[in-house]
N, C-alpha and C. Protein backbone atom coordinates (compact mmCIF):
# COMPACT_ATOMS: atom_id res chain seq x y z
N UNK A 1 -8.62 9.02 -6.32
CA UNK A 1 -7.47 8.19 -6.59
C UNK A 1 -7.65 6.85 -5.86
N UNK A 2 -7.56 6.20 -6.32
CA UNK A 2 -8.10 4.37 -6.27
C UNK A 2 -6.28 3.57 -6.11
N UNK A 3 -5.96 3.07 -4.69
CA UNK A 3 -5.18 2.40 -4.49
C UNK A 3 -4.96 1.16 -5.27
N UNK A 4 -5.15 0.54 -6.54
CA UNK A 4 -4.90 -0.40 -7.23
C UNK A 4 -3.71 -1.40 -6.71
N UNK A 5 -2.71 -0.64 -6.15
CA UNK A 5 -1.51 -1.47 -6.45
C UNK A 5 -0.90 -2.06 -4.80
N UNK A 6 -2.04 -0.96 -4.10
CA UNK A 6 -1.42 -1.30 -2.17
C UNK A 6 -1.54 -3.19 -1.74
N UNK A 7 -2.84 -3.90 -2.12
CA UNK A 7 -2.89 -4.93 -2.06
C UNK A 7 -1.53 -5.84 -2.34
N UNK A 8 -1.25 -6.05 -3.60
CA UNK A 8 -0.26 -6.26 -4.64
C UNK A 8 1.07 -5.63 -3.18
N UNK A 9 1.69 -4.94 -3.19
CA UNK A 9 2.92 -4.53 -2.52
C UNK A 9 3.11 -4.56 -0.82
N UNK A 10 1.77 -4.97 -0.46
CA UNK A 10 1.73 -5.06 1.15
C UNK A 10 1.84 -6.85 0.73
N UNK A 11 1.30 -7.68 -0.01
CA UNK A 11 1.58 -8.87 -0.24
C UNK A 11 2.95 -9.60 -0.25
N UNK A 12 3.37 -8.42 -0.97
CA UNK A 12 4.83 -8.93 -1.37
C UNK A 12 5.72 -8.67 -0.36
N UNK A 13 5.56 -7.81 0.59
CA UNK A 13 6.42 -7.58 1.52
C UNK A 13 6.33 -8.60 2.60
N UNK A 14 5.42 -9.54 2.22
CA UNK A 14 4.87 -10.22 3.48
C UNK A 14 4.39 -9.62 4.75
N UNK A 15 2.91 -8.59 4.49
CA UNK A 15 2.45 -7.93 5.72
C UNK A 15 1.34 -8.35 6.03
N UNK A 16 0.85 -9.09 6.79
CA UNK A 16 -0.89 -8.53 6.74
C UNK A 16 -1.46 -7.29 7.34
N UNK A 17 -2.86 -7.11 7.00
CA UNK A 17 -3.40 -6.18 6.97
C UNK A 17 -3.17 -5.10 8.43
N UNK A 18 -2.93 -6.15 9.49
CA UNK A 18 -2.71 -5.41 10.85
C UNK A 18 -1.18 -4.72 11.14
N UNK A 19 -0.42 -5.94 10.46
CA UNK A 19 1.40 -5.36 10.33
C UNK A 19 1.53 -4.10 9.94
N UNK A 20 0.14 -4.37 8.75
CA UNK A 20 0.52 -3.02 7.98
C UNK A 20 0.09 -2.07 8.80
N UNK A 21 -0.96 -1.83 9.46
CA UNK A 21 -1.62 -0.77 10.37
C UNK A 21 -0.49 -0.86 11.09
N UNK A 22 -0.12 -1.46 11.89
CA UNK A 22 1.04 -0.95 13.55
C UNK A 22 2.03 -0.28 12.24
N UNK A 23 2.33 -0.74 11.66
CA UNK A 23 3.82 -0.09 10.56
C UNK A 23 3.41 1.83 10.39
N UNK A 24 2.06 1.42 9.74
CA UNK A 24 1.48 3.28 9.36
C UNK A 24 0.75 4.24 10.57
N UNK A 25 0.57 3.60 11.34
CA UNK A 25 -0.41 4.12 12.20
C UNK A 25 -1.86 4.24 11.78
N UNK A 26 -1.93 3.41 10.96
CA UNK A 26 -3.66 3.65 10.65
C UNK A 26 -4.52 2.53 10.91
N UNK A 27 -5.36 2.38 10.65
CA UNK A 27 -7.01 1.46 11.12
C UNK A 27 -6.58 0.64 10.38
N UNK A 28 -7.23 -0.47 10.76
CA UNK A 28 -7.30 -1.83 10.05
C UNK A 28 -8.12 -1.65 9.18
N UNK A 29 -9.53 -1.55 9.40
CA UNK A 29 -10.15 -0.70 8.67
C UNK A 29 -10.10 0.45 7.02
N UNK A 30 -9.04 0.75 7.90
CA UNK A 30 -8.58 2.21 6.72
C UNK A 30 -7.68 1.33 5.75
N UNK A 31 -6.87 0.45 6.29
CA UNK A 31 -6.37 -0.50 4.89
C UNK A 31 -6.94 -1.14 4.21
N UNK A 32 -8.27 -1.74 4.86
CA UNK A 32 -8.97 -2.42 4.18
C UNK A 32 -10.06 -2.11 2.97
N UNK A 33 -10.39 -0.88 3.36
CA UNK A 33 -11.04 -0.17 2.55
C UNK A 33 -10.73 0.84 1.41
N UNK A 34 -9.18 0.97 1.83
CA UNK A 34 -8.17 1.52 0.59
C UNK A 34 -7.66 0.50 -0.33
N UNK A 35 -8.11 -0.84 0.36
CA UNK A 35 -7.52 -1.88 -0.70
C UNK A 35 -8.33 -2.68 -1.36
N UNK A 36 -9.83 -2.06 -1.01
CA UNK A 36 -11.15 -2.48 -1.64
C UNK A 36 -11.76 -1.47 -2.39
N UNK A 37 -10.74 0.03 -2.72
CA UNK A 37 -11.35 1.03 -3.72
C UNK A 37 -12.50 1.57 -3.09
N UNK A 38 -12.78 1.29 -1.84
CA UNK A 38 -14.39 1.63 -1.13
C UNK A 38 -13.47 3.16 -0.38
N UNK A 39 -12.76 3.29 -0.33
CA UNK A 39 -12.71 5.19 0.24
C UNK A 39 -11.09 5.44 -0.71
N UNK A 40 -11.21 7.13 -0.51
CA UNK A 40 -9.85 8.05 -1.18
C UNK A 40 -8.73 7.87 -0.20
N UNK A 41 -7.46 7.57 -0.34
CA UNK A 41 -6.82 8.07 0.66
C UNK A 41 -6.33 9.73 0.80
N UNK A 42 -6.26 9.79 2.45
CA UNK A 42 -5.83 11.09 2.50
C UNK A 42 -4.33 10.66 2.07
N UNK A 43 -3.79 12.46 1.79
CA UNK A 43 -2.47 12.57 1.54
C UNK A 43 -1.12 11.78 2.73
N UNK A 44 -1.60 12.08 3.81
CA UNK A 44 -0.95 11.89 4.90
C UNK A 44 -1.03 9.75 4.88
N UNK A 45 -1.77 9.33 4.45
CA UNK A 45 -1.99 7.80 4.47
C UNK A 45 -1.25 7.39 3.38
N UNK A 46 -1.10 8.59 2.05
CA UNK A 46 -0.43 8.10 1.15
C UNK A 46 1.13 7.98 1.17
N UNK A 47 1.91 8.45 2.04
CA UNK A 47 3.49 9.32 2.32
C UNK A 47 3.25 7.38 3.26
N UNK A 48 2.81 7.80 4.37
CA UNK A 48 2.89 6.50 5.19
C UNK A 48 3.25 4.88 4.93
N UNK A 49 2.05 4.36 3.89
CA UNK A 49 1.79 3.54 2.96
C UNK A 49 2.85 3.11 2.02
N UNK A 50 3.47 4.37 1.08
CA UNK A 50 4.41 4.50 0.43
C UNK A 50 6.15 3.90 1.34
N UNK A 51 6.01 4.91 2.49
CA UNK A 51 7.67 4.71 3.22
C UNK A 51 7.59 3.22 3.79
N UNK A 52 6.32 2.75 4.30
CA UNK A 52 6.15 1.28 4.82
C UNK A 52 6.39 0.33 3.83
N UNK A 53 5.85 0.08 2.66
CA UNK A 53 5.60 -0.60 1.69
C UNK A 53 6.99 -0.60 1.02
N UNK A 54 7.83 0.42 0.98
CA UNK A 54 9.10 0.50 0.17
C UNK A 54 8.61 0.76 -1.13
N UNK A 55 8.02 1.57 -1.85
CA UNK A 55 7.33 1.44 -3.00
C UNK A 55 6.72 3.01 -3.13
N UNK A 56 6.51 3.80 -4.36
CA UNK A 56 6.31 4.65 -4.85
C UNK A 56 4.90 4.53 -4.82
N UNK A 57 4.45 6.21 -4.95
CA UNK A 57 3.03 6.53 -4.44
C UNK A 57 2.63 5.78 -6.00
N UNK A 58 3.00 6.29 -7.29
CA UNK A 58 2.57 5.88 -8.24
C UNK A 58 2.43 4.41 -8.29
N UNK A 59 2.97 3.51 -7.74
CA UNK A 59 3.05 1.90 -7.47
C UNK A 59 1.74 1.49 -7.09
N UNK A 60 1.35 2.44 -6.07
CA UNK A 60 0.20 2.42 -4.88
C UNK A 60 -0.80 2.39 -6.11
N UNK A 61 -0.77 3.60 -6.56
CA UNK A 61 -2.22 3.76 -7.37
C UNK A 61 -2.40 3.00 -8.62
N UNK A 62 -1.11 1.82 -8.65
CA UNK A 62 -1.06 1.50 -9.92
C UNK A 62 -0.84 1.73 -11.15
N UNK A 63 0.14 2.88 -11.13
CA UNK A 63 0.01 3.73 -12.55
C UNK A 63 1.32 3.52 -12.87
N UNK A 64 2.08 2.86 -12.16
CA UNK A 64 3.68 2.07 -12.36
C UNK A 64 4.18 0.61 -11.93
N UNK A 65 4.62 -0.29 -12.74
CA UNK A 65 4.58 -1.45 -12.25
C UNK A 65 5.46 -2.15 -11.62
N UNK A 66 5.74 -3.01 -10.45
CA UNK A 66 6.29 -3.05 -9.06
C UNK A 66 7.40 -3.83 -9.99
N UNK A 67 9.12 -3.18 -10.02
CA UNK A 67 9.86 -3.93 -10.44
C UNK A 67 10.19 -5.61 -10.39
N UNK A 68 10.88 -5.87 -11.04
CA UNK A 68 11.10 -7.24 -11.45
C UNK A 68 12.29 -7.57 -10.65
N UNK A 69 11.71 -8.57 -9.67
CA UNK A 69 13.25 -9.30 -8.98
C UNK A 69 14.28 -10.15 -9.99
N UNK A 70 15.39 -9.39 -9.33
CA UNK A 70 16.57 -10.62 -10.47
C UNK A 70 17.35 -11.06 -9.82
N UNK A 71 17.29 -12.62 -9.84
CA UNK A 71 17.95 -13.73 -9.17
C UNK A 71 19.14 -13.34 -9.14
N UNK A 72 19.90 -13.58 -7.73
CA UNK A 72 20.83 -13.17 -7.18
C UNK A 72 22.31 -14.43 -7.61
């Protein structure tokens, strides 16, 4: 399972790559390489990722597309 969509939704939240690590507890590293399709995530990175990001696992992998903001 290929993170397609983590790039895309850590962007939008305004995180970088390290925010995002202190947020999940994981490697800088481990984001970087989940957001370059170069490794699987474990299950436990996926729950993390997901509750940080505000965004559905399916979002993550790309297989659903990140709703549409409507002007307030």
């Amino acid at each position: 399972m290929k993170l397609r969509g983590l790039r895309h939704a850590r962007q939008r939240r305004g995180l970088s790559i390290g925010q995002l690590a202190e947020e999940t507890e994981l490697r800088r590293e481990t984001i970087t390489s989940l957001e370059h399709c170069r490794e699987e995530p474990q299950p436990y990175a996926l729950g993390r990722l997901a509750r940080a990001l505000s965004v559905s696992v399916a979002e993550l992998v790309g297989a659903e597309p990140a709703p549409l903001k409507t002007p307030a």
